[in-house]
Protein backbone atom coordinates (compact mmCIF):
# COMPACT_ATOMS: atom_id res chain seq x y z
CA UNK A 1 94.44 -21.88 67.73
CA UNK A 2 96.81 -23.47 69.79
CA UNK A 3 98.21 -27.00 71.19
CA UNK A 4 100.07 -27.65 73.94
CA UNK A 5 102.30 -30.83 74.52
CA UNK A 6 103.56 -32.15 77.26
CA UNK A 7 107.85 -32.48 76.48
CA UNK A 8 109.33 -34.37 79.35
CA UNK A 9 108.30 -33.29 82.60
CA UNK A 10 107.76 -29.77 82.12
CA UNK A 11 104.68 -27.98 80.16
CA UNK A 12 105.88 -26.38 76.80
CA UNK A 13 102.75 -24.38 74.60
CA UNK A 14 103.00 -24.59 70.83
CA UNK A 15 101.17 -22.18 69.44
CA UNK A 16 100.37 -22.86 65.69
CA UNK A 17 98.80 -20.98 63.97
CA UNK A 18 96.46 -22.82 61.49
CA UNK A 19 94.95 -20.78 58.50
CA UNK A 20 92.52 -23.63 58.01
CA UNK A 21 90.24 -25.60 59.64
CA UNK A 22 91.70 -29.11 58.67
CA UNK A 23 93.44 -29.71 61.19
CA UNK A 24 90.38 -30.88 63.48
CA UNK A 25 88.12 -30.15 60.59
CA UNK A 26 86.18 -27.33 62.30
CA UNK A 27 83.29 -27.26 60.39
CA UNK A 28 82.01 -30.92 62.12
CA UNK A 29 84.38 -30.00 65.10
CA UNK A 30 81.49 -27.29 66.34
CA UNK A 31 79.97 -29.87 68.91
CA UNK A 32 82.07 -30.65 71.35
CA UNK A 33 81.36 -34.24 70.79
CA UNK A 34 83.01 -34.42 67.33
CA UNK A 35 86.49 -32.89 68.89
CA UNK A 36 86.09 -36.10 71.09
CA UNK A 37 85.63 -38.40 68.34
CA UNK A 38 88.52 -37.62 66.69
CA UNK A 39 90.81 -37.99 69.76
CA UNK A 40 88.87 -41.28 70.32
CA UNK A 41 89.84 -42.24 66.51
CA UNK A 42 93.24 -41.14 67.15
CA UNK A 43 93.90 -43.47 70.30
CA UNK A 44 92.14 -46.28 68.27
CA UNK A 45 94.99 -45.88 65.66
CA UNK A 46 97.51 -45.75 67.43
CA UNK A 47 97.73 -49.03 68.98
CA UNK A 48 97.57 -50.41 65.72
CA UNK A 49 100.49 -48.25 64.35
CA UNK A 50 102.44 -49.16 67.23
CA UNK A 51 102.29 -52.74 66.41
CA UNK A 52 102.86 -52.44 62.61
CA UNK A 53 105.85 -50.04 63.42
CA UNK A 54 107.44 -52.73 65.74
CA UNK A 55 106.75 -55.30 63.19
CA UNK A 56 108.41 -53.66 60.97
CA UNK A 57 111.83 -52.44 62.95
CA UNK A 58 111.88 -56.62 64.40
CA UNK A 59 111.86 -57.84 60.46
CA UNK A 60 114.22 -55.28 59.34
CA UNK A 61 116.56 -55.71 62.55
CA UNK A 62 115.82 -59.96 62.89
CA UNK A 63 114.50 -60.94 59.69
CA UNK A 64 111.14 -61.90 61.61
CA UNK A 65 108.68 -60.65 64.22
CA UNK A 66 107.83 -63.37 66.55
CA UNK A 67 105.06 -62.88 69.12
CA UNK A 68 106.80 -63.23 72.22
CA UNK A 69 109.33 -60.61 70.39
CA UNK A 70 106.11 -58.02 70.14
CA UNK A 71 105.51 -58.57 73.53
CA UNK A 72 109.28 -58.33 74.77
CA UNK A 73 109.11 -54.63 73.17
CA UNK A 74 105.72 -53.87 74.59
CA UNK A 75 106.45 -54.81 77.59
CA UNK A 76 103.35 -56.98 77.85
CA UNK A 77 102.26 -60.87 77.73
CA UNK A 78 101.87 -62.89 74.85
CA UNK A 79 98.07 -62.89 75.06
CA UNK A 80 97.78 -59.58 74.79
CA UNK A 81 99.76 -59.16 71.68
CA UNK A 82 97.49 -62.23 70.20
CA UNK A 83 94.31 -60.50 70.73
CA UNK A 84 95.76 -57.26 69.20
CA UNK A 85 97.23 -59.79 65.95
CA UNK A 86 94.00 -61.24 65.67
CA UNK A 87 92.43 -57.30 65.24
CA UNK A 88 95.17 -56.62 62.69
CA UNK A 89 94.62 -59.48 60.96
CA UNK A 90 91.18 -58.64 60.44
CA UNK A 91 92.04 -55.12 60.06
CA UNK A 92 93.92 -56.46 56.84
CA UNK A 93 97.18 -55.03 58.27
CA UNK A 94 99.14 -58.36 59.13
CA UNK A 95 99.28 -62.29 58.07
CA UNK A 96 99.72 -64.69 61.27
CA UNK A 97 99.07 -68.60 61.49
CA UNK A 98 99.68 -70.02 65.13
CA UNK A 99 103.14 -70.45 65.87
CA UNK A 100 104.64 -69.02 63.08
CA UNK A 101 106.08 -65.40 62.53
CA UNK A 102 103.69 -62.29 61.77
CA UNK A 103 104.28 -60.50 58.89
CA UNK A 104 103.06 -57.16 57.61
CA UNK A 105 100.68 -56.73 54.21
CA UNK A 106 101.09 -54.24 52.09
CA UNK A 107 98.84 -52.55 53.67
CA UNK A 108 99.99 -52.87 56.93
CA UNK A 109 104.10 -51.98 55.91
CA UNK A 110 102.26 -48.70 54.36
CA UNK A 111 100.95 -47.62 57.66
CA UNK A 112 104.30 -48.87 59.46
CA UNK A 113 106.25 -46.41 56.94
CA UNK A 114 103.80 -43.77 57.58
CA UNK A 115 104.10 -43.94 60.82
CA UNK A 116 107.61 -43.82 61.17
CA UNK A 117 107.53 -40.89 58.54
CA UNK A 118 105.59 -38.61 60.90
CA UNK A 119 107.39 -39.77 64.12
CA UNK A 120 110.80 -38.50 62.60
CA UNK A 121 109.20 -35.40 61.15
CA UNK A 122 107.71 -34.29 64.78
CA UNK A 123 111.02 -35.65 65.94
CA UNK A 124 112.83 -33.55 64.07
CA UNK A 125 110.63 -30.28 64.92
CA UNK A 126 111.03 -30.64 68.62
CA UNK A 127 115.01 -30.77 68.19
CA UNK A 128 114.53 -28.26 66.27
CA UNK A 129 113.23 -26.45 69.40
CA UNK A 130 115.93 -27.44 71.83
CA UNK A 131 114.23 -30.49 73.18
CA UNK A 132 117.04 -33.26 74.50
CA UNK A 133 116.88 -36.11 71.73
CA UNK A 134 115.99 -38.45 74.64
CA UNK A 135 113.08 -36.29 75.13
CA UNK A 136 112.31 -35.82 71.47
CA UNK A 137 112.25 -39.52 70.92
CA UNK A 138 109.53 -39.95 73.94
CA UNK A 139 107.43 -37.68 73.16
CA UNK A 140 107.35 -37.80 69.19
CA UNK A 141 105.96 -41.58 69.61
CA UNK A 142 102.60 -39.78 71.65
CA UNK A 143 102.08 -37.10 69.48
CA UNK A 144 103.38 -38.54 66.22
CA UNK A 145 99.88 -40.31 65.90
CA UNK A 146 98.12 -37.03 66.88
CA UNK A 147 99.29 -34.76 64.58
CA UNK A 148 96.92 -33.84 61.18
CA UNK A 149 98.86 -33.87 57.48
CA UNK A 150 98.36 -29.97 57.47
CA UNK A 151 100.15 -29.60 61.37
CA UNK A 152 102.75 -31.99 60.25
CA UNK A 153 103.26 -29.99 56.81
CA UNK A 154 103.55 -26.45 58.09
CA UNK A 155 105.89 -28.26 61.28
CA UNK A 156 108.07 -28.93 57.98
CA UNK A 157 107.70 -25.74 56.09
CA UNK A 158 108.88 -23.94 59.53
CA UNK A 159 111.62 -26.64 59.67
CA UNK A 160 112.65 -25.62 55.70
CA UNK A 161 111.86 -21.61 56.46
CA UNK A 162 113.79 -20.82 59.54
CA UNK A 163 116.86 -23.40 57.78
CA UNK A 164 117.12 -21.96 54.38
């Protein structure tokens, strides 16, 4: 099985090979129509993970994550980032009164660390390939949130193989 990414402006295959079926969890990935769901799932996610990430890197870098600060980053207006805090509050992920600074739950800093876990781990695999750290940085943050535990593990056990 294999999965190509897109690094930079140029098409690169990856071919991985995966000795189980976790990794789109074959067995319900038969229909074509489950393959979508996931990807569907994925891009739901990842919004979400964005925000909690950027939460996260404005507390650590400010002390607090403002909502016209989310938006700054984004590079979107300030009613779009409320509509997506509203979602995360509901989600559980982040506390927010009107006016006042968002901050993350527990649950939400878990995803946020997460996150950032498996960006610098596919980070770290495509420099590991030769890809400019410019690059690298770009395209980790796309397929960071596409990426199963099992592709992500045996990205790492290459990493540890091919170093030791």
């Amino acid at each position: 099985m294999g999965l190509t990414f897109l690094i930079g402006s140029q098409s690169f295959q990856l071919w991985l090979k995966i000795k189980t079926a976790e990794c789109l969890d074959v067995e319900q990935a038969e229909s074509p129509l489950n393959k979508f769901q996931r990807t569907r799932l994925d891009h739901s996610q990842e919004l979400n993970e964005d925000y909690v990430e950027l939460i996260d890197d404005l507390v650590r870098e400010s002390g607090s994550a403002r909502i016209t600060d989310i938006a700054t980053n984004l590079n979107v207006s300030t009613v779009t980032v409320s509509k997506r805090i509203r979602k995360l509050v509901i989600a559980g992920l982040v506390e927010a009164e009107k006016y006042k600074t968002v901050q993350l739950t527990p649950e939400g800093k878990n995803i946020a660390d997460k996150s950032r876990e498996r960006h610098e781990q596919v980070q770290s695999f495509l420099l590991f390939l030769g890809v400019s750290k410019e690059t690298a940085e770009i395209d980790a943050e796309g397929i960071e949130h596409h990426c199963s535990e099992e592709t992500l593990n045996a990205m790492m056990k290459y990493l540890r193989d091919t170093q030791s």
